[in-house]
Each structure stands twice: as structure tokens, then as C-alpha cells.
N, C-alpha and C. Protein backbone atom coordinates (compact mmCIF):
# COMPACT_ATOMS: atom_id res chain seq x y z
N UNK A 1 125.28 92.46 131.66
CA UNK A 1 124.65 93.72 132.01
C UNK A 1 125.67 94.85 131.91
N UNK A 2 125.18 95.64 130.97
CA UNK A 2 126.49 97.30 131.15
C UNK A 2 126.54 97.27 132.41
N UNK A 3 127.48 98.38 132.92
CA UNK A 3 128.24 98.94 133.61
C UNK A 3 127.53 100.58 133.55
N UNK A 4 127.39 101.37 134.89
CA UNK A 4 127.21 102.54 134.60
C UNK A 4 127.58 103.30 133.88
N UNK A 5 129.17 102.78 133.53
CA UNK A 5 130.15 103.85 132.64
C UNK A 5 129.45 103.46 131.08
N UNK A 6 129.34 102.06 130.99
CA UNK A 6 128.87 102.06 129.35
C UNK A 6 127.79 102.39 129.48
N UNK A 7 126.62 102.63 130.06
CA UNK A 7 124.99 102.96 129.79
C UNK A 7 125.62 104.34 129.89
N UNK A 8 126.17 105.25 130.55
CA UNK A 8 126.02 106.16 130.24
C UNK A 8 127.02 106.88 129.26
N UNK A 9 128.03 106.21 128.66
CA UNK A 9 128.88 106.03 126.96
C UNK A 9 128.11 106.01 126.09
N UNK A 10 126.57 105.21 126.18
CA UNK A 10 125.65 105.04 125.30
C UNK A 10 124.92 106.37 125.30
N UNK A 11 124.41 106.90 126.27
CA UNK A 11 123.51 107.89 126.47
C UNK A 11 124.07 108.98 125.53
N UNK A 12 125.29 109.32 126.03
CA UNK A 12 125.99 110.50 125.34
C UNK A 12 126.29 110.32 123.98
N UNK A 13 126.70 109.08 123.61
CA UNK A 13 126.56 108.49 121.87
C UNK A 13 125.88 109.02 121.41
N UNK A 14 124.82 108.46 121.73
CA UNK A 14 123.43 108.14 121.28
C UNK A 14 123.15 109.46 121.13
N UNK A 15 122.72 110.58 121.70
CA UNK A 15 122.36 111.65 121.90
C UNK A 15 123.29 112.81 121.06
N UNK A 16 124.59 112.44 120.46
CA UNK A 16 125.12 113.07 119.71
C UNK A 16 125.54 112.51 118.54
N UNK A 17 124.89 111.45 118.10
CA UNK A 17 124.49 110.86 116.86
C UNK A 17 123.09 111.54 116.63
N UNK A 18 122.84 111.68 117.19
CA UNK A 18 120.86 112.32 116.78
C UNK A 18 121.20 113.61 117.05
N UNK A 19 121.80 114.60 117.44
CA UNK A 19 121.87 115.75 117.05
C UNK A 19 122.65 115.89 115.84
N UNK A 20 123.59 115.49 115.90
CA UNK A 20 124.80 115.59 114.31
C UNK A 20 123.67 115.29 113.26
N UNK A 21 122.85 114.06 113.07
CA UNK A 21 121.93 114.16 112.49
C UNK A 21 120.85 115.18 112.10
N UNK A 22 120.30 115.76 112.98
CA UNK A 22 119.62 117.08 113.06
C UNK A 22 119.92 117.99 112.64
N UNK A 23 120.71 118.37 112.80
CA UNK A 23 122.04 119.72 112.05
C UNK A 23 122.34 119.34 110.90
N UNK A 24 122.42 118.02 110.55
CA UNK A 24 122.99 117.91 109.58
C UNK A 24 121.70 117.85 108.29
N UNK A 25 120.73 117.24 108.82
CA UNK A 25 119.93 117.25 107.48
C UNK A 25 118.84 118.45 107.96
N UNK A 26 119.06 119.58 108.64
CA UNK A 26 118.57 120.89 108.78
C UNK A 26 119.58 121.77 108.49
N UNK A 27 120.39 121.84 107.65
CA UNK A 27 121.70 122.79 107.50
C UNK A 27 120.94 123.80 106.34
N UNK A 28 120.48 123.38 105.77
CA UNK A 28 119.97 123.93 104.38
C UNK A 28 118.66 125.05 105.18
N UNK A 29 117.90 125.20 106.52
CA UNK A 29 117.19 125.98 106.81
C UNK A 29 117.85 126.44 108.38
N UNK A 30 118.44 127.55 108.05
CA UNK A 30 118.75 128.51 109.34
C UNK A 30 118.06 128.46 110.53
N UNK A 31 118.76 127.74 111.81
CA UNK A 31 118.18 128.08 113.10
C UNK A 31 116.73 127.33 112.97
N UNK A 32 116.56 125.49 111.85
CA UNK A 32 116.17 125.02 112.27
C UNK A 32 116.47 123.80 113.50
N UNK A 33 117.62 123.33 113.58
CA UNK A 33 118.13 122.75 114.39
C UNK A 33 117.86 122.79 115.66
N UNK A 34 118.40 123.89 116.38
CA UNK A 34 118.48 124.17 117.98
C UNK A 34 117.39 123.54 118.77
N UNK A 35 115.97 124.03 118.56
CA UNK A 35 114.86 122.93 119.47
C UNK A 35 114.84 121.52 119.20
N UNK A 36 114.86 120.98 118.29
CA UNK A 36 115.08 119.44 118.99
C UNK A 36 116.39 118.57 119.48
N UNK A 37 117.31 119.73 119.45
CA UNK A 37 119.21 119.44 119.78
C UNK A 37 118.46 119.43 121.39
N UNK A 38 118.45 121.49 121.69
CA UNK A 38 117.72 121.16 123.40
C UNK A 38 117.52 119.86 123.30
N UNK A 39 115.99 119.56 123.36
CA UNK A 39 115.41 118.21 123.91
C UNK A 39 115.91 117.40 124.14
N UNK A 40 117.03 116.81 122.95
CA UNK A 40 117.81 115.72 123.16
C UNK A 40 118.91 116.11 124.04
N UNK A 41 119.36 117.39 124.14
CA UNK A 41 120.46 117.49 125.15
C UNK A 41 119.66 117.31 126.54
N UNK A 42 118.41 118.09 126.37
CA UNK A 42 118.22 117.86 128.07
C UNK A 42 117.88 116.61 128.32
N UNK A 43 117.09 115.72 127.33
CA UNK A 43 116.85 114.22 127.45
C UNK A 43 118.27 113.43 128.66
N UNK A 44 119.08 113.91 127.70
CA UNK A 44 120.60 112.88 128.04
C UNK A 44 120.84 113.39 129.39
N UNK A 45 121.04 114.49 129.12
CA UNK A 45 121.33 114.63 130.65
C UNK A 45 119.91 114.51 132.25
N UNK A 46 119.22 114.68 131.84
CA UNK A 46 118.37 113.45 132.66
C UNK A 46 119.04 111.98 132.78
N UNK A 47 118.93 111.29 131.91
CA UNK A 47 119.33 110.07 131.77
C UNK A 47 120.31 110.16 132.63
N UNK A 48 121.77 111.06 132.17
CA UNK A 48 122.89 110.88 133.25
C UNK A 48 122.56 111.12 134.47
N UNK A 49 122.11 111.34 135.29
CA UNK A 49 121.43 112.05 136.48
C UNK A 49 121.02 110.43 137.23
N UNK A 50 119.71 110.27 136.25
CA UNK A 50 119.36 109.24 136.81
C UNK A 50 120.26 107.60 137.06
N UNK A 51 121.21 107.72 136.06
CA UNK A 51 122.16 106.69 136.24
C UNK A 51 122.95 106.63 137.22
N UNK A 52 122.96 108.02 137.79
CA UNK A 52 123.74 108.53 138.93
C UNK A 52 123.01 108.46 140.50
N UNK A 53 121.69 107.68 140.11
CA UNK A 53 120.99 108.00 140.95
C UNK A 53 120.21 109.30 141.42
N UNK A 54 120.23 110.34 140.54
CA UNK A 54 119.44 111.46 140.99
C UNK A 54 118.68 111.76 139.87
N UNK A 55 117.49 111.76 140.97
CA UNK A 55 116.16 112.64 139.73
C UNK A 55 116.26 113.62 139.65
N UNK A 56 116.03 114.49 138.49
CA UNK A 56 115.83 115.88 138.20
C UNK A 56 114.80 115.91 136.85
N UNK A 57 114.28 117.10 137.28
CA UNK A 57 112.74 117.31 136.84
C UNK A 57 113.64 118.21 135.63
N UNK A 58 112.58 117.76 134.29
CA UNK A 58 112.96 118.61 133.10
C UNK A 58 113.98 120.06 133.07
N UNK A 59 112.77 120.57 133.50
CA UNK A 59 113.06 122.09 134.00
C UNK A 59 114.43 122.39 134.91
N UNK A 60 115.07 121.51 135.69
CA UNK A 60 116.03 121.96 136.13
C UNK A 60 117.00 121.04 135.43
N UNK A 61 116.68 120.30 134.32
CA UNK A 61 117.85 119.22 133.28
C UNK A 61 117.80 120.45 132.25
N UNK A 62 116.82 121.37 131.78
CA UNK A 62 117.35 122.56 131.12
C UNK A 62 118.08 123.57 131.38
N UNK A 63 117.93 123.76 132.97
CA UNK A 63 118.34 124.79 133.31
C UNK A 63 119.92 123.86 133.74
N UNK A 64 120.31 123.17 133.94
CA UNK A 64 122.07 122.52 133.99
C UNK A 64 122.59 122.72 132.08
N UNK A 65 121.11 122.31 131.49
CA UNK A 65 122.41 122.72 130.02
C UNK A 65 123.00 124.15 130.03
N UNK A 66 122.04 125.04 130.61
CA UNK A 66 122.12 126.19 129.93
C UNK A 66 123.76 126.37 130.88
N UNK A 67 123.80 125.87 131.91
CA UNK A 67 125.34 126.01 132.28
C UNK A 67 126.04 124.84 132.23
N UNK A 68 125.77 124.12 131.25
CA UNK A 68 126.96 123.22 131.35
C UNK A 68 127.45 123.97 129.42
N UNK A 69 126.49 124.26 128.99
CA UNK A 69 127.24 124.09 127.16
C UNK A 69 127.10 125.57 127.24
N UNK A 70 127.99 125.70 125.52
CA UNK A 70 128.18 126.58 125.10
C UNK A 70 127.50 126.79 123.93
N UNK A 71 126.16 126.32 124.45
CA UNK A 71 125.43 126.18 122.84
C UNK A 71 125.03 127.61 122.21
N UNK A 72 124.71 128.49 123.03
CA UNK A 72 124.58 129.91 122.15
C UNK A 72 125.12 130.07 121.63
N UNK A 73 126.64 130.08 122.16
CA UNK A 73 127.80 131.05 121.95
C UNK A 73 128.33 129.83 120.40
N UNK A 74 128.59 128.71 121.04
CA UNK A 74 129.17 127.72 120.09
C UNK A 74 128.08 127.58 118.34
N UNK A 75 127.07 127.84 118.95
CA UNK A 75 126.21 127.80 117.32
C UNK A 75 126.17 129.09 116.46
N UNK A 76 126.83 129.80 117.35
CA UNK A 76 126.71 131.22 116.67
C UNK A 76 127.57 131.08 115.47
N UNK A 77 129.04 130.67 115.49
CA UNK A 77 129.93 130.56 114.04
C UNK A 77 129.13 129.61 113.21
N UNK A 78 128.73 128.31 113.60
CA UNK A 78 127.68 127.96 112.66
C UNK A 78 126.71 128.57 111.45
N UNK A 79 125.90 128.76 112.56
CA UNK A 79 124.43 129.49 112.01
C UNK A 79 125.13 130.87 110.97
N UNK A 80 126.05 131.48 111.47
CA UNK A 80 126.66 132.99 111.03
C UNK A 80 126.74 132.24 109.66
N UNK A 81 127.65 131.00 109.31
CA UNK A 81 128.52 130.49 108.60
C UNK A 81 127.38 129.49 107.47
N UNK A 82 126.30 129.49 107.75
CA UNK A 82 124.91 128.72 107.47
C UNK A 82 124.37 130.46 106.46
N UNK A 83 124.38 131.16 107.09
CA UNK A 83 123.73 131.99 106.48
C UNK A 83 124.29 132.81 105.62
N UNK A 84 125.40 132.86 105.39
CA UNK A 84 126.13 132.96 104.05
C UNK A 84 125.95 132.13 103.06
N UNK A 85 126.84 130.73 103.29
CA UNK A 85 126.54 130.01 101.81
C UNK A 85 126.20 128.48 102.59
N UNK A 86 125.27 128.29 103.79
CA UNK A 86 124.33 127.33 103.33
C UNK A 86 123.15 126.74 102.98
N UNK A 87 123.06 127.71 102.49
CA UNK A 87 121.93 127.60 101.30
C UNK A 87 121.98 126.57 99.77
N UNK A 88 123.70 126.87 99.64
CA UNK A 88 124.65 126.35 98.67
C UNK A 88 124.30 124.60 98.84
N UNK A 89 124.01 123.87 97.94
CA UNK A 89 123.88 122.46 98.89
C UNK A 89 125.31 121.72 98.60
N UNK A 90 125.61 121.00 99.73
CA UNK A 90 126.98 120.33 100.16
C UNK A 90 127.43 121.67 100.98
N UNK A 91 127.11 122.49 101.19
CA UNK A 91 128.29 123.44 101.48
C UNK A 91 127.87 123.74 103.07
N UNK A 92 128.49 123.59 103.89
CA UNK A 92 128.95 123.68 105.62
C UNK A 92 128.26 122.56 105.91
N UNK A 93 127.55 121.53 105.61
CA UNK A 93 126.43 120.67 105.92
C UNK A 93 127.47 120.00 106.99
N UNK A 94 128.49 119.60 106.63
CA UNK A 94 129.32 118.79 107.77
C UNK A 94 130.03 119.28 108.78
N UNK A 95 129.95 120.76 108.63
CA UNK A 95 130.96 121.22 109.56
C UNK A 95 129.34 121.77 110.58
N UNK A 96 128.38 121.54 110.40
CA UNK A 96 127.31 121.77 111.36
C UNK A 96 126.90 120.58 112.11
N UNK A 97 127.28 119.29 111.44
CA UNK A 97 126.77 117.95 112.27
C UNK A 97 127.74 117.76 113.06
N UNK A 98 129.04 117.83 112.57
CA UNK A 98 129.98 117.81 113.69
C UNK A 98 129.90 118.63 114.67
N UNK A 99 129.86 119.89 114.54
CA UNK A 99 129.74 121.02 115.51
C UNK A 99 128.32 120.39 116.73
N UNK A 100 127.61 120.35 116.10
CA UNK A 100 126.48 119.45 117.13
C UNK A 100 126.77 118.48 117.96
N UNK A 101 127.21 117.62 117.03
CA UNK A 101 127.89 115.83 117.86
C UNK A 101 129.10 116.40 119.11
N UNK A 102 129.91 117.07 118.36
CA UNK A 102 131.40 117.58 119.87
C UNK A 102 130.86 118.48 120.89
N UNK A 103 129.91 119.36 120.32
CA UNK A 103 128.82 119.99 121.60
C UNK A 103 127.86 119.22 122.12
N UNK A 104 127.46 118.18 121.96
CA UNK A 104 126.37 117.31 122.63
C UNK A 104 127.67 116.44 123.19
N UNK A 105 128.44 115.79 122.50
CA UNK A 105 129.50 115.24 123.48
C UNK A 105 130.38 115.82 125.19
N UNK A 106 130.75 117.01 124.75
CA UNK A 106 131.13 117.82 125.72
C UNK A 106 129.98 118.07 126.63
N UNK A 107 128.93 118.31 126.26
CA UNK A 107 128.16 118.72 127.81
C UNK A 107 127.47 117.10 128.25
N UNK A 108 127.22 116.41 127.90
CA UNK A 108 127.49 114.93 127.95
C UNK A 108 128.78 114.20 129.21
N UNK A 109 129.45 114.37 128.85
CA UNK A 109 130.77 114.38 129.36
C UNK A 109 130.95 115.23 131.19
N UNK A 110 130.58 116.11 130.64
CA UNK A 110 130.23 117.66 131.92
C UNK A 110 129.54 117.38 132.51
N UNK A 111 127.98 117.24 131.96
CA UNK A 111 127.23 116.59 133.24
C UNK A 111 127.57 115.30 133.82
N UNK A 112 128.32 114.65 133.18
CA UNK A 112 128.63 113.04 133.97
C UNK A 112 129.29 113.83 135.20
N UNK A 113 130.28 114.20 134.84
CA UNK A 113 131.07 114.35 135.87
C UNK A 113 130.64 115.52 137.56
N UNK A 114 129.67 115.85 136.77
CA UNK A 114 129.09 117.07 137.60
C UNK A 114 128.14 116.29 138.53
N UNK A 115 127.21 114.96 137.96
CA UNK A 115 126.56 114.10 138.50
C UNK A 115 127.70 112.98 139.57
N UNK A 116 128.64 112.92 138.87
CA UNK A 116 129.66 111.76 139.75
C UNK A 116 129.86 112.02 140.97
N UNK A 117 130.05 113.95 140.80
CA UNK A 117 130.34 114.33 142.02
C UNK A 117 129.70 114.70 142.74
N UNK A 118 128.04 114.85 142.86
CA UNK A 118 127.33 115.47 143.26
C UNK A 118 127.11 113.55 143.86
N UNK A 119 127.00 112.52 142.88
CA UNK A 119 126.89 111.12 143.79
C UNK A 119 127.94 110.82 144.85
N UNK A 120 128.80 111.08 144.60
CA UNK A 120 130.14 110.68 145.75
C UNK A 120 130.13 111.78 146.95
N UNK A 121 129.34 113.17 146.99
CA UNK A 121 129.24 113.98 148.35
C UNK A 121 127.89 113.76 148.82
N UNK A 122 126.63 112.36 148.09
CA UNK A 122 125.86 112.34 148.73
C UNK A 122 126.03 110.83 149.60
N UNK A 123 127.03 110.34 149.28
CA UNK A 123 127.56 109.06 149.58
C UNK A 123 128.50 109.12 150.93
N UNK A 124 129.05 110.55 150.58
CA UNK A 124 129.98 110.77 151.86
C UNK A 124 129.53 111.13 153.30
């Protein structure tokens, strides 16, 4: 049986393999990406929550992305960088899946730890 730490290693994987994906075979249409990245970001971080033992309702697993990432700010060189020349095919396609995967990783990561600690002061 995993371990909390690997189910939730998986969660955050998992969840930034399917965005890198997303970005990546949406690079070619501007600012299609972002709504199903959300979903899957807020997906995961539910998941972490609940591994942690705490429920949280959609609506407030969106409202923790919007302060845990830097997804506006961080997709902005993207998308800027998309709408020049990726249109071009091969051209930024990888530097947008990555950009997805290390931003779904990082707030991944953030909420664990934001959940760890929010489990260990309800423990105390």
C-alpha cells in the first residue's frame, strides 16, 4: 500500500503530466490551454487536501490555486511568446509544456505543504 507521501508524488505527477500535455498539444491555438490546466490544478489539489485528511469544496480548491500559483503572471511570457511565432509549428511547443508541468508541479508541492501544516495544527 503507498504511503501518503507517494499517493500524493502521484497526484502531483500525474496532474503535471496532463497539463504539459495540454499546453503542449494546444500551443498552436492561443489561450487554449488555461481551462482545463485550472481543473486539473484544482482537481490535485483537492486530492492533496483530502490525503491530508481535509475536505474542501471545489470552490475553495480554486480559490487556494489562485493563491498558491503564479499562473496569470507565469503564463503571461508564454502566451506573449505563443503569439508571436507559435503559430510557426515546432516552434515554443516545448517551452509551453514545460512551463505547465514546473507550474503544476510547484503549486502541487505548495499545497502539500500548506495542507501538512494545516494537518499537524489540527492534530495539535
Amino acid at each position: 500500500m503507498a504511503s501518503t507521501n507517494q499517493k500524493i508524488r502521484g497526484f502531483i505527477h500525474e496532474a503535471s503530466v496532463a497539463c504539459a500535455g495540454i499546453d503542449g498539444g494546444s500551443a498552436q491555438a492561443p489561450e487554449s490551454g488555461p481551462t482545463p490546466i485550472v481543473a486539473i490544478q484544482t482537481a490535485m489539489i483537492m486530492a492533496i487536501a483530502s490525503e491530508h485528511g481535509i475536505e474542501i469544496a471545489n470552490a475553495a480548491a480554486a480559490d487556494l490555486l489562485l493563491t498558491f500559483s503564479a499562473t496569470v503572471a507565469g503564463r503571461q511570457a508564454p502566451v506573449s511568446r505563443q503569439a508571436l511565432v507559435g503559430w510557426l509549428p515546432g516552434i515554443d511547443i516545448n517551452d509551453n509544456d514545460s512551463m505547465a508541468a514546473a507550474l503544476t508541479e510547484a503549486i502541487g508541492w505548495t499545497a502539500n505543504s500548506y495542507f501538512d501544516q494545516a494537518e499537524a495544527q489540527t492534530k495539535a
